[in-house]
C-alpha atoms as a PDB file:
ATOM      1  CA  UNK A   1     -33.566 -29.397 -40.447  1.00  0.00           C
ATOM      2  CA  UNK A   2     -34.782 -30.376 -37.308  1.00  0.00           C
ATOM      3  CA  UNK A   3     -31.251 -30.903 -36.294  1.00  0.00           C
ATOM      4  CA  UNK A   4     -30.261 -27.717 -37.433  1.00  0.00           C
ATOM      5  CA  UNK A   5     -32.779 -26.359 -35.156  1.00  0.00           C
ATOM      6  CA  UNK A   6     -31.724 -28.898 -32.114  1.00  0.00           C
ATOM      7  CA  UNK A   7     -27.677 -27.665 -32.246  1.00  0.00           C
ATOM      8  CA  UNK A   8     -28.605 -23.545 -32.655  1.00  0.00           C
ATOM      9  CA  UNK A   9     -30.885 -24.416 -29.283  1.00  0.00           C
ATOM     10  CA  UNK A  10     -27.154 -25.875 -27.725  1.00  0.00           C
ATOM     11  CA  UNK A  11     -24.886 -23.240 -28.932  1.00  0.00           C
ATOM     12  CA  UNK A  12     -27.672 -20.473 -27.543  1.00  0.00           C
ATOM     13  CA  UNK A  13     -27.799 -22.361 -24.246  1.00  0.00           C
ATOM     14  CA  UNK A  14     -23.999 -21.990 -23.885  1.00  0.00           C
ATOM     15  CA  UNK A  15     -23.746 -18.593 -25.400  1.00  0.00           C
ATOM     16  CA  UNK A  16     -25.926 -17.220 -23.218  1.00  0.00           C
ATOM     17  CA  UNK A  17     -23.985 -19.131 -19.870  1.00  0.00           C
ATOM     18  CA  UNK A  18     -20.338 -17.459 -21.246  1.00  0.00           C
ATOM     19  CA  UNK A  19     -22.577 -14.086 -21.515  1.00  0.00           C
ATOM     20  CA  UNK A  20     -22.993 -14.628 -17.960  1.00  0.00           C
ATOM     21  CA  UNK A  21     -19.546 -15.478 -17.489  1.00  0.00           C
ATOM     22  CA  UNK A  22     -18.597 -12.300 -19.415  1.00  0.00           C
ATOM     23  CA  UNK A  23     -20.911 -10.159 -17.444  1.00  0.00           C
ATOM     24  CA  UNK A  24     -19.731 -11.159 -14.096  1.00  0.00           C
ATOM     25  CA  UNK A  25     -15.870 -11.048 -14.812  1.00  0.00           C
ATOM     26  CA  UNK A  26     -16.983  -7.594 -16.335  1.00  0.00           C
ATOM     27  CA  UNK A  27     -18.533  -6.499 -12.903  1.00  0.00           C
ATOM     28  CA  UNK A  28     -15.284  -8.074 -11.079  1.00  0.00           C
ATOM     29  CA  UNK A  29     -13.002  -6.490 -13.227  1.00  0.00           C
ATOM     30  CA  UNK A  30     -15.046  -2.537 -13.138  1.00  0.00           C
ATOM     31  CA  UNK A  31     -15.567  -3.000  -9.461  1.00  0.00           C
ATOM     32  CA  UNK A  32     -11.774  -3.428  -8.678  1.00  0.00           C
ATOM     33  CA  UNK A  33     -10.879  -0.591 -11.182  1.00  0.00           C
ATOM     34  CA  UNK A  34     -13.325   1.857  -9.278  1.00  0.00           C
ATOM     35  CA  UNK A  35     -12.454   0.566  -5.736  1.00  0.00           C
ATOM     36  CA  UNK A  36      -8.364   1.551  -6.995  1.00  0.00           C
ATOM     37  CA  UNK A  37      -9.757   4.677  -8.543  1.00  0.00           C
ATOM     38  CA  UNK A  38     -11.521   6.016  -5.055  1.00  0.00           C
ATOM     39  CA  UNK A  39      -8.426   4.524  -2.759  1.00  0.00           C
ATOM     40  CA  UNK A  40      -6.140   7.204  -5.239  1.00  0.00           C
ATOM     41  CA  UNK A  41      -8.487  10.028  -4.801  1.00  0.00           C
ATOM     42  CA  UNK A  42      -9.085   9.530  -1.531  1.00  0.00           C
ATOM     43  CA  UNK A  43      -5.237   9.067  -0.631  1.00  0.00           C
ATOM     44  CA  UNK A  44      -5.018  12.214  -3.023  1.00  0.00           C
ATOM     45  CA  UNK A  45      -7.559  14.411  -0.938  1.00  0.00           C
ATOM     46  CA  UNK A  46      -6.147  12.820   2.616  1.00  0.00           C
ATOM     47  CA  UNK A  47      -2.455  14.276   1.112  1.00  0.00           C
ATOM     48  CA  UNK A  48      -3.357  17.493  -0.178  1.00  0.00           C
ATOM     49  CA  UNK A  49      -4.983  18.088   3.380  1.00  0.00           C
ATOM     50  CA  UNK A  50      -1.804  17.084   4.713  1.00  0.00           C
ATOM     51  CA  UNK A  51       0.172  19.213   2.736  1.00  0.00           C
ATOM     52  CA  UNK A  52      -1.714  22.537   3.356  1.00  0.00           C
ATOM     53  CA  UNK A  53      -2.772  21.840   6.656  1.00  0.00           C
ATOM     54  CA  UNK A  54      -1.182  24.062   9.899  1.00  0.00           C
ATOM     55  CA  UNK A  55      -0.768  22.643  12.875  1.00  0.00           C
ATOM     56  CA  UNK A  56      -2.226  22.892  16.196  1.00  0.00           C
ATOM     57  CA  UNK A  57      -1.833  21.535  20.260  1.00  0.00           C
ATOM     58  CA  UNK A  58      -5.531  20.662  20.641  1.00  0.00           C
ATOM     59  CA  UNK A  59      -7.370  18.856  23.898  1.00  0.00           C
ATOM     60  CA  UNK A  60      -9.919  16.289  23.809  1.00  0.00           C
ATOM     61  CA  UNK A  61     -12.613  17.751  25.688  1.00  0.00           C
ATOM     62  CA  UNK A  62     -15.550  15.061  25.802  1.00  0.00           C
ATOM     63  CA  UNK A  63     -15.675  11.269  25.057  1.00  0.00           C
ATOM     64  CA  UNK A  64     -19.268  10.401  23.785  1.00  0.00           C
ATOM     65  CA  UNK A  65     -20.098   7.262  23.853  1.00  0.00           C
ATOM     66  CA  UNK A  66     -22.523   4.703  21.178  1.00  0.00           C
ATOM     67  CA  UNK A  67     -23.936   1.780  21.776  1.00  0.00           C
ATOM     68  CA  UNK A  68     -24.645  -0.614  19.243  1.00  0.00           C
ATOM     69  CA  UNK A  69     -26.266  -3.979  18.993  1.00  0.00           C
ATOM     70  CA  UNK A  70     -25.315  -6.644  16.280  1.00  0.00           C
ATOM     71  CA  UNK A  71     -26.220 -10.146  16.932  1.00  0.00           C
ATOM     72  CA  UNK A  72     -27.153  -9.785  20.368  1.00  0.00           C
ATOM     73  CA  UNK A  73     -23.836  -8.902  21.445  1.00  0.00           C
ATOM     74  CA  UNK A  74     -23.645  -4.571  22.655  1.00  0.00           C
ATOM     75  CA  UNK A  75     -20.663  -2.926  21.521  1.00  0.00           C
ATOM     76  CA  UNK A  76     -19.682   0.506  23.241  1.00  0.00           C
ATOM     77  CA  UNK A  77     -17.907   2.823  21.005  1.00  0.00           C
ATOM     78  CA  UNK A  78     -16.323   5.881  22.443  1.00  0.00           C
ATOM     79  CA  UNK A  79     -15.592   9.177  20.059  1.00  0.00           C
ATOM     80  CA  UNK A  80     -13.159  12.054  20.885  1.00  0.00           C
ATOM     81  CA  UNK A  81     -14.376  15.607  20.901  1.00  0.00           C
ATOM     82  CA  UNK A  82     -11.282  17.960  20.470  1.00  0.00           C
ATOM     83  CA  UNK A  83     -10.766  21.850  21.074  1.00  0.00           C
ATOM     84  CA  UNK A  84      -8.117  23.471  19.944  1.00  0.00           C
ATOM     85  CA  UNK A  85      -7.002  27.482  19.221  1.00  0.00           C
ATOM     86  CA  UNK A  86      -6.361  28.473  15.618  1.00  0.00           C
ATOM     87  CA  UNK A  87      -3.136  31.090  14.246  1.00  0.00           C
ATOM     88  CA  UNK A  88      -5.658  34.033  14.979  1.00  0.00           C
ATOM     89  CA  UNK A  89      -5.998  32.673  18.671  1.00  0.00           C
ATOM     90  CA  UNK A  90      -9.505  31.463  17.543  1.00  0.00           C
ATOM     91  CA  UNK A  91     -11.217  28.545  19.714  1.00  0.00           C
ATOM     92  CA  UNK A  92     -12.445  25.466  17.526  1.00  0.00           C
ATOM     93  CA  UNK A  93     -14.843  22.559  18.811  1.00  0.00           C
ATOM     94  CA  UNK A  94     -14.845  19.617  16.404  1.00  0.00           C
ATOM     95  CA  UNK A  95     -16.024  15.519  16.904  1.00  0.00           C
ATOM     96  CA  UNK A  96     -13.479  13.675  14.949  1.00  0.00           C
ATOM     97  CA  UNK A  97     -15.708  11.135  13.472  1.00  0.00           C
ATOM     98  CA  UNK A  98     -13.256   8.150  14.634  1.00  0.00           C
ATOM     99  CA  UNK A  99     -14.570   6.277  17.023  1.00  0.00           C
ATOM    100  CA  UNK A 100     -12.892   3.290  18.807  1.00  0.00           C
ATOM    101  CA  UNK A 101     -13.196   0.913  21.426  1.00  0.00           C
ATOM    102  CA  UNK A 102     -11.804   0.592  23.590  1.00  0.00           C
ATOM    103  CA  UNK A 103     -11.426   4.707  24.138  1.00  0.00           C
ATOM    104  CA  UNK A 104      -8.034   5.757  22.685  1.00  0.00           C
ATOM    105  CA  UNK A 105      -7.940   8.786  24.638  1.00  0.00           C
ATOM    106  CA  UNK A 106      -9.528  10.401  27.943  1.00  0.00           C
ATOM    107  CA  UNK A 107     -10.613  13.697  28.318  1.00  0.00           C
ATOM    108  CA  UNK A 108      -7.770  15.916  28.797  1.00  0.00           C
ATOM    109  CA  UNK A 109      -5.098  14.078  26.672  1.00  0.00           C
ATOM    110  CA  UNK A 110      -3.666  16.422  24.195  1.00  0.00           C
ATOM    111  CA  UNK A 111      -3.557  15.198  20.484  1.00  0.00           C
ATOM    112  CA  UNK A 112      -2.434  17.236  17.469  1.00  0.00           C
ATOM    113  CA  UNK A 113      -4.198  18.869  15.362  1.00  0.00           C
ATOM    114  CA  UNK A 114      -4.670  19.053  11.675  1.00  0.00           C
ATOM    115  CA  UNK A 115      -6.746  21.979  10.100  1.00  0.00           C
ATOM    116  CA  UNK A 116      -6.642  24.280   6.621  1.00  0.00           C
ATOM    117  CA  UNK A 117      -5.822  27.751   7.017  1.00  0.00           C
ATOM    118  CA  UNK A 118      -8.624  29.681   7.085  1.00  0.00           C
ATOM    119  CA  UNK A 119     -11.413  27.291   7.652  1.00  0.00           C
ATOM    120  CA  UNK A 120     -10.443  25.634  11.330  1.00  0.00           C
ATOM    121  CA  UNK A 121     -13.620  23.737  11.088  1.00  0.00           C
ATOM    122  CA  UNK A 122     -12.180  21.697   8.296  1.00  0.00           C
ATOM    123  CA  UNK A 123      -9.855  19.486  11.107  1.00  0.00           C
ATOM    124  CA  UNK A 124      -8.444  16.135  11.850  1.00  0.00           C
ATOM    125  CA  UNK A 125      -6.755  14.463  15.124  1.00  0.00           C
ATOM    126  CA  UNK A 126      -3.345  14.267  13.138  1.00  0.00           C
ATOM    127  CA  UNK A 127      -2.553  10.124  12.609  1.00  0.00           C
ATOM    128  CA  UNK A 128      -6.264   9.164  13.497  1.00  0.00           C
ATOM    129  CA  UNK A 129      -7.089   6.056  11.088  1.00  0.00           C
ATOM    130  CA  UNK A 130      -5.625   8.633   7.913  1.00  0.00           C
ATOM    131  CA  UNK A 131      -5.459   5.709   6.078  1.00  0.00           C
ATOM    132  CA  UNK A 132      -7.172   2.907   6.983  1.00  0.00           C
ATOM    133  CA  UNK A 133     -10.009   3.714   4.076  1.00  0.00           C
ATOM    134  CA  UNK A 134      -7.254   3.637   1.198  1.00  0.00           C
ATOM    135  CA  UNK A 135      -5.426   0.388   2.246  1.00  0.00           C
ATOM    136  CA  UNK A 136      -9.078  -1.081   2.289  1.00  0.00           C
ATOM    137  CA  UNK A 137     -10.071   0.197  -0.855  1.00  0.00           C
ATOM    138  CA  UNK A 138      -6.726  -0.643  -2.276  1.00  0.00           C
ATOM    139  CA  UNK A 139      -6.642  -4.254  -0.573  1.00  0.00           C
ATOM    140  CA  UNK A 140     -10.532  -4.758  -1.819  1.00  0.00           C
ATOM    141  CA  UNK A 141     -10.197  -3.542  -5.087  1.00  0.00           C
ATOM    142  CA  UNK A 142      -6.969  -5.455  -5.666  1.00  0.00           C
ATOM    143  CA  UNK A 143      -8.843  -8.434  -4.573  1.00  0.00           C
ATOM    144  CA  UNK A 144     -11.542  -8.170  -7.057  1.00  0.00           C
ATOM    145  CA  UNK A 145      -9.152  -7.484 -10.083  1.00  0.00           C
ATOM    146  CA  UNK A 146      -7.023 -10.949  -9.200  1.00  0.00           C
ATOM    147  CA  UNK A 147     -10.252 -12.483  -9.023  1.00  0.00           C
ATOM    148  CA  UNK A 148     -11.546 -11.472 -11.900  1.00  0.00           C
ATOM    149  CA  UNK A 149      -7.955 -12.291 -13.901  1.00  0.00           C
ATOM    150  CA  UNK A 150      -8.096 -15.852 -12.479  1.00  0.00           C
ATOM    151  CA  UNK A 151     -11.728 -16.165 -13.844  1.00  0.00           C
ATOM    152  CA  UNK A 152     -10.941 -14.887 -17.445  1.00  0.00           C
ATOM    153  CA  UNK A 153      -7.644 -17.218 -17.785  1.00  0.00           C
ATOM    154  CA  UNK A 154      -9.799 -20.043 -16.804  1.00  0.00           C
ATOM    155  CA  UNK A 155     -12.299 -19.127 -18.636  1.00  0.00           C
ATOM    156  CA  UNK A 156      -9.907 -19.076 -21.984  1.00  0.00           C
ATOM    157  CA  UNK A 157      -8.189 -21.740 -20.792  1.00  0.00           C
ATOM    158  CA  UNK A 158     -10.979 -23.785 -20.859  1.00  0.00           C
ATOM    159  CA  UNK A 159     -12.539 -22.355 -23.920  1.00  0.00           C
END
């Protein structure tokens, strides 16, 4: 009996290590599938915006500038502000939320704007990083699934 009692001990010891196993392919595996699920909505939302969106000349009217610190090393960021004049002759004011550095543009450079009909303060700088976000969330959640595919064929392979 007491060996009975010595070989459940074992087989509980390695259950609970391939529960572990299981769990963290699980989280590999879910994380992908959601980071592929948001890259498709957003590309969805960023196309749909495309779609409907007008057109407009707009200026960039201010360059504001951040300053960041990350390891001791300062980083200067610089961030557009762009005006532009809606179908009903209507003058919009918007910060694009992209900022780079060095400074893609100066003030004064004209850029292309982006907006829904309508609602002018729903606008983009037309080809500003669209979609740098999905390829990440794409490339990341990709990542994740492959890892997660090697780990369970290993992990029947070896079982």
């Amino acid at each position: 009996m007491q060996l009975r009692g010595n070989r459940f001990r074992q087989d509980r010891g390695r259950s609970r290590y391939s529960d572990q196993a299981r769990l963290a392919l699980w989280i590999l595996l879910g994380l992908g599938l959601v980071l592929l699920v948001v890259a498709v909505v957003v590309w969805h939302v960023k196309t749909e915006f495309r779609r409907s969106a007008v057109r407009a000349d707009g200026t960039v009217v201010e360059m504001s500038s951040h300053r960041s610190v990350n390891n001791g090393r300062t980083t200067e960021t610089y961030c557009p502000t762009v005006e532009f004049a809606d179908a009903d002759g209507r003058i919009t004011t918007f910060d694009t939320g992209v900022c780079s550095s060095p400074a893609r543009y100066e003030v004064g450079d004209g850029v292309t704007v982006l907006y829904q009909p309508g609602h002018p303060e729903n606008a983009a700088v037309d080809g500003m990083d669209d979609w740098l976000v999905v390829i990440f969330l794409a490339f990341a959640g990709c990542v994740l699934l492959v890892i997660g595919i090697v780990v369970a064929i290993r992990a029947a392979d070896s079982g």
